[in-house]
PDB file of N, CA and C in Angstrom:
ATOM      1  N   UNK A   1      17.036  52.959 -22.503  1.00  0.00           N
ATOM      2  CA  UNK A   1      18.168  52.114 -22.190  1.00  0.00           C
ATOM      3  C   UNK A   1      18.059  51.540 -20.780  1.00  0.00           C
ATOM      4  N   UNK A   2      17.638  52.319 -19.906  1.00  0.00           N
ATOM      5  CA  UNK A   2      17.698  51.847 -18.386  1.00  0.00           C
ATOM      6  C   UNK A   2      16.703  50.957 -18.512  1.00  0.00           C
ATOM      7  N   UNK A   3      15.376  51.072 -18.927  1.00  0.00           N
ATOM      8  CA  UNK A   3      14.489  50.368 -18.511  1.00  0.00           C
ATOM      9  C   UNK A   3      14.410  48.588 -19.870  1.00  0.00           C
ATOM     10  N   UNK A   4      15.259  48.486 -20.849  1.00  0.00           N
ATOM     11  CA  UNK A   4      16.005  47.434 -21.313  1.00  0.00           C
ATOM     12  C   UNK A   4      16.624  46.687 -19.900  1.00  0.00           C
ATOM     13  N   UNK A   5      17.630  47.535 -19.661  1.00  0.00           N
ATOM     14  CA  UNK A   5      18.824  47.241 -18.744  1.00  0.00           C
ATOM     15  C   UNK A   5      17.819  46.382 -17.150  1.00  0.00           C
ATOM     16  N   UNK A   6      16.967  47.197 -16.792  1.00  0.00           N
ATOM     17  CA  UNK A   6      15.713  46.756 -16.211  1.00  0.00           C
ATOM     18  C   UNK A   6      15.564  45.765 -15.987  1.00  0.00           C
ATOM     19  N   UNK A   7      14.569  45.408 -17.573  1.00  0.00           N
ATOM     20  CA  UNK A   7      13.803  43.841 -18.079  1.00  0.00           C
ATOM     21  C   UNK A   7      14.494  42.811 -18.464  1.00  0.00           C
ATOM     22  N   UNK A   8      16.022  43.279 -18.588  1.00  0.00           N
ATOM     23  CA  UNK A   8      16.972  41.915 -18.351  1.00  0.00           C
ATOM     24  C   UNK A   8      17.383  41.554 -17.287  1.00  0.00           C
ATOM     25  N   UNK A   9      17.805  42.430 -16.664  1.00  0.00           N
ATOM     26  CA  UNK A   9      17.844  41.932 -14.912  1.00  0.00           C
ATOM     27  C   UNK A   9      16.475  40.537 -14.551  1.00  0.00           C
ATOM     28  N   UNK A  10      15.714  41.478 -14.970  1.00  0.00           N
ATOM     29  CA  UNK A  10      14.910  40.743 -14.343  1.00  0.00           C
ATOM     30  C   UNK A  10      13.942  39.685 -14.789  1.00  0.00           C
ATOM     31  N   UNK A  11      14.631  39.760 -16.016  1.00  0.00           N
ATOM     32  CA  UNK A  11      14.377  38.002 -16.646  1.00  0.00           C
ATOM     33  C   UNK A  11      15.661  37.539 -16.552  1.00  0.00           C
ATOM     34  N   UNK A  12      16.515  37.483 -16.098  1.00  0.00           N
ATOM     35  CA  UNK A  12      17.601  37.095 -15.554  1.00  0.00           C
ATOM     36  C   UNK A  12      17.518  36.543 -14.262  1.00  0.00           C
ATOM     37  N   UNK A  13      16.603  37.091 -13.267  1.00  0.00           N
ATOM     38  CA  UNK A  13      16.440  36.501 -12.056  1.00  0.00           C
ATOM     39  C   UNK A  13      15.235  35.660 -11.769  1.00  0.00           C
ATOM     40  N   UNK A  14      14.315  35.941 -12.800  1.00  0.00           N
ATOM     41  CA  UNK A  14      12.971  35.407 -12.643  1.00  0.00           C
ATOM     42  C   UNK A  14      12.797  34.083 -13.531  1.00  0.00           C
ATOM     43  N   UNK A  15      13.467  33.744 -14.941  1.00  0.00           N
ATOM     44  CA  UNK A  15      13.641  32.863 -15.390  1.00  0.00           C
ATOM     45  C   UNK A  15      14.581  31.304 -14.588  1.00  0.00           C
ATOM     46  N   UNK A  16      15.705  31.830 -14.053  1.00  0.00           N
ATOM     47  CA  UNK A  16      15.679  30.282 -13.147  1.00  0.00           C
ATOM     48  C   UNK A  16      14.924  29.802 -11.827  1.00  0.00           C
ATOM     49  N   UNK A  17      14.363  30.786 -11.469  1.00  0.00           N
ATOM     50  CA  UNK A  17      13.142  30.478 -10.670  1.00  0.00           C
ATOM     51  C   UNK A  17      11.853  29.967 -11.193  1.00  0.00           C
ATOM     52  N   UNK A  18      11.218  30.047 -12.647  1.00  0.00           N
ATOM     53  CA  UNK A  18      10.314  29.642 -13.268  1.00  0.00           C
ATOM     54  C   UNK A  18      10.631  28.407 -13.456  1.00  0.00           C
ATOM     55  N   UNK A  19      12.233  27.731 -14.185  1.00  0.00           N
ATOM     56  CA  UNK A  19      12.681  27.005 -14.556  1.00  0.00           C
ATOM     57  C   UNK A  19      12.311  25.800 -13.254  1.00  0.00           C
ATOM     58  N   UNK A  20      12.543  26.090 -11.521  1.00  0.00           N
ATOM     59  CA  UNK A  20      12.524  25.911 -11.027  1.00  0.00           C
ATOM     60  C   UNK A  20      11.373  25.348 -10.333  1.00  0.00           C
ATOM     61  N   UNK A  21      10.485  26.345 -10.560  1.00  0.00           N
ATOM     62  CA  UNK A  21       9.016  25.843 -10.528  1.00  0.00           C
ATOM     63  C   UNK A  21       8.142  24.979 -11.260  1.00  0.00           C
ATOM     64  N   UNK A  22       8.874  25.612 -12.749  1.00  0.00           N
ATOM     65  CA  UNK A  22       7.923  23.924 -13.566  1.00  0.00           C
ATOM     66  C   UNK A  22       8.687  22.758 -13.226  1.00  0.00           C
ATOM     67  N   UNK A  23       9.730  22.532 -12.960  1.00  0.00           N
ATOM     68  CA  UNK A  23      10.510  21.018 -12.778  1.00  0.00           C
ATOM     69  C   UNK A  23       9.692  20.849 -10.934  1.00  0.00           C
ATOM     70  N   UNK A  24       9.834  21.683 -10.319  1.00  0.00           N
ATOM     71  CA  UNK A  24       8.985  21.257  -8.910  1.00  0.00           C
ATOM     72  C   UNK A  24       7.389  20.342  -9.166  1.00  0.00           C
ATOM     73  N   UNK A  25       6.888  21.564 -10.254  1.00  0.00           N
ATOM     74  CA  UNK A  25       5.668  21.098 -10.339  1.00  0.00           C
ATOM     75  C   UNK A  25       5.343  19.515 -11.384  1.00  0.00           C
ATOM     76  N   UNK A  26       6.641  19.167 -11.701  1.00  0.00           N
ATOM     77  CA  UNK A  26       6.644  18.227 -12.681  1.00  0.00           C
ATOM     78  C   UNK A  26       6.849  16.957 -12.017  1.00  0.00           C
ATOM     79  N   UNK A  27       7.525  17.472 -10.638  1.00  0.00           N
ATOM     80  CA  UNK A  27       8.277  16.422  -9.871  1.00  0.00           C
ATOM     81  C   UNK A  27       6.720  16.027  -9.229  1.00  0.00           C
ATOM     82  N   UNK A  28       5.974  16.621  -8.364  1.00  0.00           N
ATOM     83  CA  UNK A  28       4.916  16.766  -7.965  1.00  0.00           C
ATOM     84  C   UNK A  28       4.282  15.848  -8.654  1.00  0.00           C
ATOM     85  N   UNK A  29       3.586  15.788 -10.028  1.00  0.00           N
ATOM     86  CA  UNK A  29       2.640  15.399 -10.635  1.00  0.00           C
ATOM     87  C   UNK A  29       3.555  14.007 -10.673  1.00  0.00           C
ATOM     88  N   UNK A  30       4.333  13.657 -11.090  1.00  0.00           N
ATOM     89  CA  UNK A  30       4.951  12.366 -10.951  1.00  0.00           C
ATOM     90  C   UNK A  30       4.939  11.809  -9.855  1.00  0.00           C
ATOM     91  N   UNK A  31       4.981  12.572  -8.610  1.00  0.00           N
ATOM     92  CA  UNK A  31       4.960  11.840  -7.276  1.00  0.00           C
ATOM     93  C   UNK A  31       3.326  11.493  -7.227  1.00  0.00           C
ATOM     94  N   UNK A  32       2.230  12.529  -7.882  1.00  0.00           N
ATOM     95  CA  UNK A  32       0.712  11.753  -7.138  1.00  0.00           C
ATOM     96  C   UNK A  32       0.635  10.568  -8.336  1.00  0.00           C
ATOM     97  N   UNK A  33       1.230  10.529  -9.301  1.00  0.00           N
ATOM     98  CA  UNK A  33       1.120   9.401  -9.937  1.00  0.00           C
ATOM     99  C   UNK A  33       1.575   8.382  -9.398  1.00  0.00           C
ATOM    100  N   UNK A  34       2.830   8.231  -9.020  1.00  0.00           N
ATOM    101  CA  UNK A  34       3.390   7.149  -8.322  1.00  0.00           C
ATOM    102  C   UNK A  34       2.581   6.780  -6.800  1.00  0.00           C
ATOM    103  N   UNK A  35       2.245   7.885  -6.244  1.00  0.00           N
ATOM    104  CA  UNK A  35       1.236   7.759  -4.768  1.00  0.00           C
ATOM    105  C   UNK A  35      -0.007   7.051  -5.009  1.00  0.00           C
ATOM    106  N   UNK A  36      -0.673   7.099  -6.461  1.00  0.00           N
ATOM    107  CA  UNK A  36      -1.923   6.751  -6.939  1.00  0.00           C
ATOM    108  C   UNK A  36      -1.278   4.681  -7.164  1.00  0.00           C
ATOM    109  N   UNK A  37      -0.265   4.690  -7.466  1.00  0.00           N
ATOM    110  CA  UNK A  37      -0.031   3.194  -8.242  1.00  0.00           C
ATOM    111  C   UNK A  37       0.317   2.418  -6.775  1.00  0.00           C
ATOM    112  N   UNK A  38       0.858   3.403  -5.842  1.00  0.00           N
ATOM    113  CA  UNK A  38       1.508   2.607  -4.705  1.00  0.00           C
ATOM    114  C   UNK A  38      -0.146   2.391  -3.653  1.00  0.00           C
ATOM    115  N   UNK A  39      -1.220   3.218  -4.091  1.00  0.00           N
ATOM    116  CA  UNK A  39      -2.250   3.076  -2.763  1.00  0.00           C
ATOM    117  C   UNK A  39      -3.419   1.911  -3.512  1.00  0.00           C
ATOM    118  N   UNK A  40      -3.144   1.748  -5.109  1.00  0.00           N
ATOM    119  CA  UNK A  40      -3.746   0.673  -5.862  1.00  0.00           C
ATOM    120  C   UNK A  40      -2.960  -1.036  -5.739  1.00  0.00           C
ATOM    121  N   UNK A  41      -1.695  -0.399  -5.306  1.00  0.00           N
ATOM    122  CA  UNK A  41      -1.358  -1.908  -4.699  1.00  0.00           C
ATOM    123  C   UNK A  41      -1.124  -2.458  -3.569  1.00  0.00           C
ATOM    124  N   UNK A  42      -1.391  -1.370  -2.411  1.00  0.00           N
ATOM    125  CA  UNK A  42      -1.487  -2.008  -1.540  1.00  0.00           C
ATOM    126  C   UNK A  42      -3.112  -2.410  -0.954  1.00  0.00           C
ATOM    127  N   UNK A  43      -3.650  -1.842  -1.861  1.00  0.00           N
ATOM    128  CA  UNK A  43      -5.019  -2.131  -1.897  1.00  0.00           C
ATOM    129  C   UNK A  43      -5.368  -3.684  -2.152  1.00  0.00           C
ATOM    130  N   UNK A  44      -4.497  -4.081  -3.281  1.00  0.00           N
ATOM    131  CA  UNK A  44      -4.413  -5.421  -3.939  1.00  0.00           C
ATOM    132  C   UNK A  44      -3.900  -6.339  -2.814  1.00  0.00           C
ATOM    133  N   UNK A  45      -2.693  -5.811  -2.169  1.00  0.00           N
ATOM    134  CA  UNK A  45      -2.161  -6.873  -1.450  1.00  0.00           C
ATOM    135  C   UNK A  45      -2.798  -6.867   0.066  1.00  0.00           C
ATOM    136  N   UNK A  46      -3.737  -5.923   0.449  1.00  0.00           N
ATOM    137  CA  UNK A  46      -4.564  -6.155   1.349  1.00  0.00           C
ATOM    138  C   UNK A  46      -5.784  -6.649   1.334  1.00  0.00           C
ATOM    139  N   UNK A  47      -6.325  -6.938   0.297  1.00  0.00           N
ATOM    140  CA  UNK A  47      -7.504  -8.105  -0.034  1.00  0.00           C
ATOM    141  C   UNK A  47      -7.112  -9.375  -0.469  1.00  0.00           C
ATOM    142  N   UNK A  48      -5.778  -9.607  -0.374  1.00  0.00           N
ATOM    143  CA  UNK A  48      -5.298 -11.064  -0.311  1.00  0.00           C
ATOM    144  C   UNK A  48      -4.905 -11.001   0.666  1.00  0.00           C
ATOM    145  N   UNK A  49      -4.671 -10.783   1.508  1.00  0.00           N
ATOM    146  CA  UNK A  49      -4.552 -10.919   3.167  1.00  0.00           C
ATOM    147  C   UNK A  49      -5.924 -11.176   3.536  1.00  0.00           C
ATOM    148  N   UNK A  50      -6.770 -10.870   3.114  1.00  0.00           N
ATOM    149  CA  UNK A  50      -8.115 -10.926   3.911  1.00  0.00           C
ATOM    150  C   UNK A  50      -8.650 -12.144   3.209  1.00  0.00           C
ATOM    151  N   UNK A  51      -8.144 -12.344   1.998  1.00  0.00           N
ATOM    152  CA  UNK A  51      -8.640 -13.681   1.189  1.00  0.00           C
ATOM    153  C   UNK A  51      -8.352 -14.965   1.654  1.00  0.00           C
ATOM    154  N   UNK A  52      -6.521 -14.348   2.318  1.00  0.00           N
ATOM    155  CA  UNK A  52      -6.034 -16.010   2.946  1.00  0.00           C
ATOM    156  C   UNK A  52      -6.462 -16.188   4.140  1.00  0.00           C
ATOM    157  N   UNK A  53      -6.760 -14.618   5.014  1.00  0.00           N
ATOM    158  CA  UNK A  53      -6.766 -15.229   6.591  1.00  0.00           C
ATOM    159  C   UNK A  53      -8.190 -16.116   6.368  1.00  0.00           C
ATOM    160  N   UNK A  54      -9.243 -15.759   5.583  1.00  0.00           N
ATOM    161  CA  UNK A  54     -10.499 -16.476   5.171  1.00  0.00           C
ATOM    162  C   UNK A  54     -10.416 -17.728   4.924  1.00  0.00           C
ATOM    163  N   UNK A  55      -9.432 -17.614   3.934  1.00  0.00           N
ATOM    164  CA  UNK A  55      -9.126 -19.273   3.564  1.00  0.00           C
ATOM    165  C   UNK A  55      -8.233 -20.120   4.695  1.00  0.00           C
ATOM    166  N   UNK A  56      -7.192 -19.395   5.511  1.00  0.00           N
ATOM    167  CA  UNK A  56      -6.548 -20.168   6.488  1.00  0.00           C
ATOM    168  C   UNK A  56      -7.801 -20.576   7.293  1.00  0.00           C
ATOM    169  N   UNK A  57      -9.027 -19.801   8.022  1.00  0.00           N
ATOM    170  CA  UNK A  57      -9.594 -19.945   8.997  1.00  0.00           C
ATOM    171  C   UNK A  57     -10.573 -20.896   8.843  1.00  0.00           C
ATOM    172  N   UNK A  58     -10.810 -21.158   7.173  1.00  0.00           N
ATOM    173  CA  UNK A  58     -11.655 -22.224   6.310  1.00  0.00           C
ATOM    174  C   UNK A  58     -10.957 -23.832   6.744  1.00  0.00           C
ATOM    175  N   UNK A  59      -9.850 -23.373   6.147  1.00  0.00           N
ATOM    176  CA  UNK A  59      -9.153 -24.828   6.382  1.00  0.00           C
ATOM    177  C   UNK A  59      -8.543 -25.568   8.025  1.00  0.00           C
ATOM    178  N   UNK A  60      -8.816 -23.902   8.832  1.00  0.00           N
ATOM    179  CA  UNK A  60      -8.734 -24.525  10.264  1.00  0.00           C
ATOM    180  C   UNK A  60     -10.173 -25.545  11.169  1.00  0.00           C
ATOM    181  N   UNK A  61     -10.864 -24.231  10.585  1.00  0.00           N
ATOM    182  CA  UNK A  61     -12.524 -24.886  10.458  1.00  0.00           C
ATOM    183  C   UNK A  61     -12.927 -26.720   9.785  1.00  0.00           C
ATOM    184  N   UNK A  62     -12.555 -26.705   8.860  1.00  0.00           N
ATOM    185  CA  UNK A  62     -12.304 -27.733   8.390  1.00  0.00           C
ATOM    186  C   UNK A  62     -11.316 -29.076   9.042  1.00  0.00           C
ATOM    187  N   UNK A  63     -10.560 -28.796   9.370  1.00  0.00           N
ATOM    188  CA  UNK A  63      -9.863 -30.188  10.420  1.00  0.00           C
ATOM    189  C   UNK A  63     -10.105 -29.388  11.637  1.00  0.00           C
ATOM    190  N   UNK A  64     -11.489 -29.067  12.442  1.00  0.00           N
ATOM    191  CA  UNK A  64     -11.654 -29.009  13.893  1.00  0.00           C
ATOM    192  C   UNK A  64     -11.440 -30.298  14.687  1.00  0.00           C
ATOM    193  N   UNK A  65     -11.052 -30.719  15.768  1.00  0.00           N
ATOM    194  CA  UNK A  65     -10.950 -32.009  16.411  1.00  0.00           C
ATOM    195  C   UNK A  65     -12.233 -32.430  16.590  1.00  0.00           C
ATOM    196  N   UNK A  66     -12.645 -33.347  16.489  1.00  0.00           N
ATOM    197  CA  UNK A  66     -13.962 -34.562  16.853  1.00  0.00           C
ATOM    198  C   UNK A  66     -14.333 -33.635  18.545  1.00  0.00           C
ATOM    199  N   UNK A  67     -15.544 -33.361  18.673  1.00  0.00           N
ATOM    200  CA  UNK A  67     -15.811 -33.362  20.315  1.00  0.00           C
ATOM    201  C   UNK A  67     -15.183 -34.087  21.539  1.00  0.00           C
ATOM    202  N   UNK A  68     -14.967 -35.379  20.976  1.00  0.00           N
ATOM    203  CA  UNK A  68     -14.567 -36.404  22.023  1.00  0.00           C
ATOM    204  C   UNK A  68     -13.444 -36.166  22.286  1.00  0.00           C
ATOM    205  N   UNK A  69     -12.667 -35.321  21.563  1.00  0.00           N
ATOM    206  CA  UNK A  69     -11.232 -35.186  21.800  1.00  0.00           C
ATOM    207  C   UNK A  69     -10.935 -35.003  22.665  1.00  0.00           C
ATOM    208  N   UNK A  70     -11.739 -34.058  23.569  1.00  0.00           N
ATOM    209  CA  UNK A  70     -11.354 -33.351  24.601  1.00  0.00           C
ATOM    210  C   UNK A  70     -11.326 -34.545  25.908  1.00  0.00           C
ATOM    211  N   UNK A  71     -12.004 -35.529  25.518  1.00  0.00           N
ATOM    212  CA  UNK A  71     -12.586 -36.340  26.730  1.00  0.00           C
ATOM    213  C   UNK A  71     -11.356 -37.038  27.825  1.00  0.00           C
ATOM    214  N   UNK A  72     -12.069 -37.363  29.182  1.00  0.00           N
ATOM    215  CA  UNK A  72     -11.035 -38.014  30.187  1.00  0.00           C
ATOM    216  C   UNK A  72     -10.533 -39.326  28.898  1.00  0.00           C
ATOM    217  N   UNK A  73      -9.292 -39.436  29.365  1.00  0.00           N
ATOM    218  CA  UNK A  73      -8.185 -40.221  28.878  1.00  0.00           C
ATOM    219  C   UNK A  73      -8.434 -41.694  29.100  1.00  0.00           C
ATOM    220  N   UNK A  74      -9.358 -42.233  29.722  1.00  0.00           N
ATOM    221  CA  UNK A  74     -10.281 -43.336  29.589  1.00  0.00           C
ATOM    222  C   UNK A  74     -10.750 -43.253  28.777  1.00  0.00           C
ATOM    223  N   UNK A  75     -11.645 -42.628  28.035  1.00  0.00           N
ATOM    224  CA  UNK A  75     -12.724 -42.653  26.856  1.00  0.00           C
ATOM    225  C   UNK A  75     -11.981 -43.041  25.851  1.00  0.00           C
ATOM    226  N   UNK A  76     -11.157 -42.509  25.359  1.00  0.00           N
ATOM    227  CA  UNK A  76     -10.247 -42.515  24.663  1.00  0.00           C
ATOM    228  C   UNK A  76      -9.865 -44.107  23.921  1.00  0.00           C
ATOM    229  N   UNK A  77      -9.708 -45.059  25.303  1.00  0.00           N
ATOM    230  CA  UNK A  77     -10.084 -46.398  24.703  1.00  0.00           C
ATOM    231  C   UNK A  77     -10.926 -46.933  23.895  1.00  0.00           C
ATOM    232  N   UNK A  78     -11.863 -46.206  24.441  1.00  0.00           N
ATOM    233  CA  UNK A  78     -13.247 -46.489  24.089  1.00  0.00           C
ATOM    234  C   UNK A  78     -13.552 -46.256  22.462  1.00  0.00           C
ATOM    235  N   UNK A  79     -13.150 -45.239  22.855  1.00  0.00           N
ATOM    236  CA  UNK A  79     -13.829 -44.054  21.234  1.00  0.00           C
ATOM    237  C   UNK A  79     -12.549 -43.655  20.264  1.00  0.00           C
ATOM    238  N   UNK A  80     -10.777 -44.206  20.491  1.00  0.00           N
ATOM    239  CA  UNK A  80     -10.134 -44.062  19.564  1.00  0.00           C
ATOM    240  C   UNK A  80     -10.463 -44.623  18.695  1.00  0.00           C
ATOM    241  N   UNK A  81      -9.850 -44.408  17.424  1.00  0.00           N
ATOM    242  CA  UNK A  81     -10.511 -45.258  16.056  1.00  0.00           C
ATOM    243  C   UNK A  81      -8.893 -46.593  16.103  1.00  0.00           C
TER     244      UNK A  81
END
C-alpha cells in the first residue's frame, strides 16, 4: 500500500514536469525551424542588396561626365555641345 501510495505521488509530480518538457522541447524545434526560414531570407534579401548596389554602380558608371567636364569655364565654349 505505501509503496502504491509512493508511485502516485510521484507520477503526480513528475508527469507535469514531463508535460512541460515535451511542449519546451516542441517549442524549441519550432523556433530552429523558424531561425532556419528567417537566416534563408535574409540571405535572399542580402544578395539583392549586393545585386542593386552592382547595378546602381553600373548605371553610375554608365552616365560618368565627359573628361572635359571638369575643364576651366572657358573651354566650355569651346567644347559645349
Amino acid at each position: 500500500m505505501q509503496a502504491e501510495a509512493m508511485a502516485a505521488y510521484t507520477r503526480s509530480v513528475l508527469e507535469p514536469l514531463v508535460g512541460a518538457l515535451e511542449r519546451s522541447e516542441g517549442r524549441a524545434r519550432e523556433l530552429e525551424r523558424e531561425n532556419g526560414r528567417q537566416a534563408a531570407e535574409l540571405e535572399r534579401a542580402a544578395s539583392t542588396i549586393v545585386a542593386l548596389g552592382e547595378e546602381l554602380a553600373a548605371a553610375k558608371a554608365s552616365q560618368a561626365l565627359p573628361a572635359w567636364r571638369g575643364a576651366p569655364w572657358w573651354l566650355w565654349l569651346v567644347l559645349a555641345p
